[in-house]
C-alpha atoms as a PDB file:
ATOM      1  CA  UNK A   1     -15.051  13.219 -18.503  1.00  0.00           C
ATOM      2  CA  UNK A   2     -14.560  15.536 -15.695  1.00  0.00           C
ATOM      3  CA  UNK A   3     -15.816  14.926 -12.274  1.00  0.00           C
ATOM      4  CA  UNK A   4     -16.467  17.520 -10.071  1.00  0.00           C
ATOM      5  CA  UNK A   5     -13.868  19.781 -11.645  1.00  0.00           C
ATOM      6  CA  UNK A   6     -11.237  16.666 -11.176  1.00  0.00           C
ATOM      7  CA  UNK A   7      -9.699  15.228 -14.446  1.00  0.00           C
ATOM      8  CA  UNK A   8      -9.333  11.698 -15.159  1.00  0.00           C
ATOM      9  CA  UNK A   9      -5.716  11.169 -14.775  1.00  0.00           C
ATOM     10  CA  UNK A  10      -6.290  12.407 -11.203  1.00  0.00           C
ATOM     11  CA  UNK A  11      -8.815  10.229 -10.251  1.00  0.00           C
ATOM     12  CA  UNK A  12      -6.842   7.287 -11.508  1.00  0.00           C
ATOM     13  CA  UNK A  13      -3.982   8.423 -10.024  1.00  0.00           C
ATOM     14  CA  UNK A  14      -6.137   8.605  -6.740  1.00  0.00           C
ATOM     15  CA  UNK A  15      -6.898   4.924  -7.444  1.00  0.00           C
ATOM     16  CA  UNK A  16      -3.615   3.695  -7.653  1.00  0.00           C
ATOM     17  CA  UNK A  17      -2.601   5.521  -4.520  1.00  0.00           C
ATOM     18  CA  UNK A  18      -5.520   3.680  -2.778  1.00  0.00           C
ATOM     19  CA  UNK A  19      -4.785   0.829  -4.051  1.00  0.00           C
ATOM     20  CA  UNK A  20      -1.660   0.335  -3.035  1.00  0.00           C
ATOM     21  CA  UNK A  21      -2.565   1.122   0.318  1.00  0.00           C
ATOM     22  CA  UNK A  22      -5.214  -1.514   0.348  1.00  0.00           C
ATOM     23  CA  UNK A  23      -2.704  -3.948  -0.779  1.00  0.00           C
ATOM     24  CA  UNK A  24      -0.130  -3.196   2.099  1.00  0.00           C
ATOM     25  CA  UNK A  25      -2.674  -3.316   4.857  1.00  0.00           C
ATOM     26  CA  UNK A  26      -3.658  -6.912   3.226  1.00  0.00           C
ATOM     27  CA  UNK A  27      -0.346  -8.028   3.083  1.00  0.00           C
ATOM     28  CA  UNK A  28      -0.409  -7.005   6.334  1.00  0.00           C
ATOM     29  CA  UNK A  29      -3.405  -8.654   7.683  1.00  0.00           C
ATOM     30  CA  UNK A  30      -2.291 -12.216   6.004  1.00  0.00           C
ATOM     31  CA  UNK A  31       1.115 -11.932   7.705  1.00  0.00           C
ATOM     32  CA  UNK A  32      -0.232 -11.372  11.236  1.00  0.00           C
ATOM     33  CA  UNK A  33      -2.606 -13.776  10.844  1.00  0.00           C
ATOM     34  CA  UNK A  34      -2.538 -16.699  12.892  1.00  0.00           C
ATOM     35  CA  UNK A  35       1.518 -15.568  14.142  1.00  0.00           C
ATOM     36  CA  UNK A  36       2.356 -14.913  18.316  1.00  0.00           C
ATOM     37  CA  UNK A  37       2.349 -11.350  19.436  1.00  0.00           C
ATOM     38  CA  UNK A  38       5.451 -11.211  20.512  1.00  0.00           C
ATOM     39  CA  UNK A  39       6.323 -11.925  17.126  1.00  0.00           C
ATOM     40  CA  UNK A  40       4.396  -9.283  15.327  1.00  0.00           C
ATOM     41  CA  UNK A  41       6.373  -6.220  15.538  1.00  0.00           C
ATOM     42  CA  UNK A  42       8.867  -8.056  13.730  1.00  0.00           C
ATOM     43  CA  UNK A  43       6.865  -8.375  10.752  1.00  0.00           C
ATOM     44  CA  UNK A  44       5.522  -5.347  10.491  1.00  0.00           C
ATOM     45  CA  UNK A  45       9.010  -4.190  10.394  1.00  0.00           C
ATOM     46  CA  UNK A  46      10.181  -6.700   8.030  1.00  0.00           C
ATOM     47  CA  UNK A  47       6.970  -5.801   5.701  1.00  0.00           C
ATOM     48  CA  UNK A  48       7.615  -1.983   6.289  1.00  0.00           C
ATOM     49  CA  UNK A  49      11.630  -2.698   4.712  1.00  0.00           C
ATOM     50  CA  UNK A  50       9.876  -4.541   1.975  1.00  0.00           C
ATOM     51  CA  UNK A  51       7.605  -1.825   0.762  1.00  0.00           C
ATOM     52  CA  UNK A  52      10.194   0.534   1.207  1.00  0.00           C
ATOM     53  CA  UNK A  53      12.691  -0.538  -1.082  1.00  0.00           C
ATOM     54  CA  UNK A  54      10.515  -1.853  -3.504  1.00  0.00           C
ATOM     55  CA  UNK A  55      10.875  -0.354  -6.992  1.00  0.00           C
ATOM     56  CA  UNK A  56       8.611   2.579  -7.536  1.00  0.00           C
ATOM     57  CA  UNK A  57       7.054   4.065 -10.469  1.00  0.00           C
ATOM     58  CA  UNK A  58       9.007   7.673 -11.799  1.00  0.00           C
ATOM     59  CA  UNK A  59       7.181  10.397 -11.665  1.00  0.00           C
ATOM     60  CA  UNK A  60       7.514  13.253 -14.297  1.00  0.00           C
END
């Protein structure tokens, strides 16, 4: 079923890119929560390494 002149492989390609944002900025969240400040910049480094190298799906 089209939407708006959108297929449905984009729009759940559109959900899987926004979801997987939502769960990096709640994996963020949880980490900072309840840590010192001065710590924090660590972790959002260490997190940002983490998402970076994890394995990612191939696109065609």
């Amino acid at each position: 079923m089209a939407l708006l002149g959108e297929s449905a492989s984009t729009w759940w390609l559109g959900g899987i890119v926004v979801g997987s944002l939502l769960i990096r900025l709640l994996a963020l969240v949880v980490a900072l929560r309840g840590t010192v400040p001065a710590e924090r910049p660590a972790i959002i480094r260490a997190l940002g390494e983490l998402f970076r190298f994890a394995p990612r799906r191939k696109t065609r």
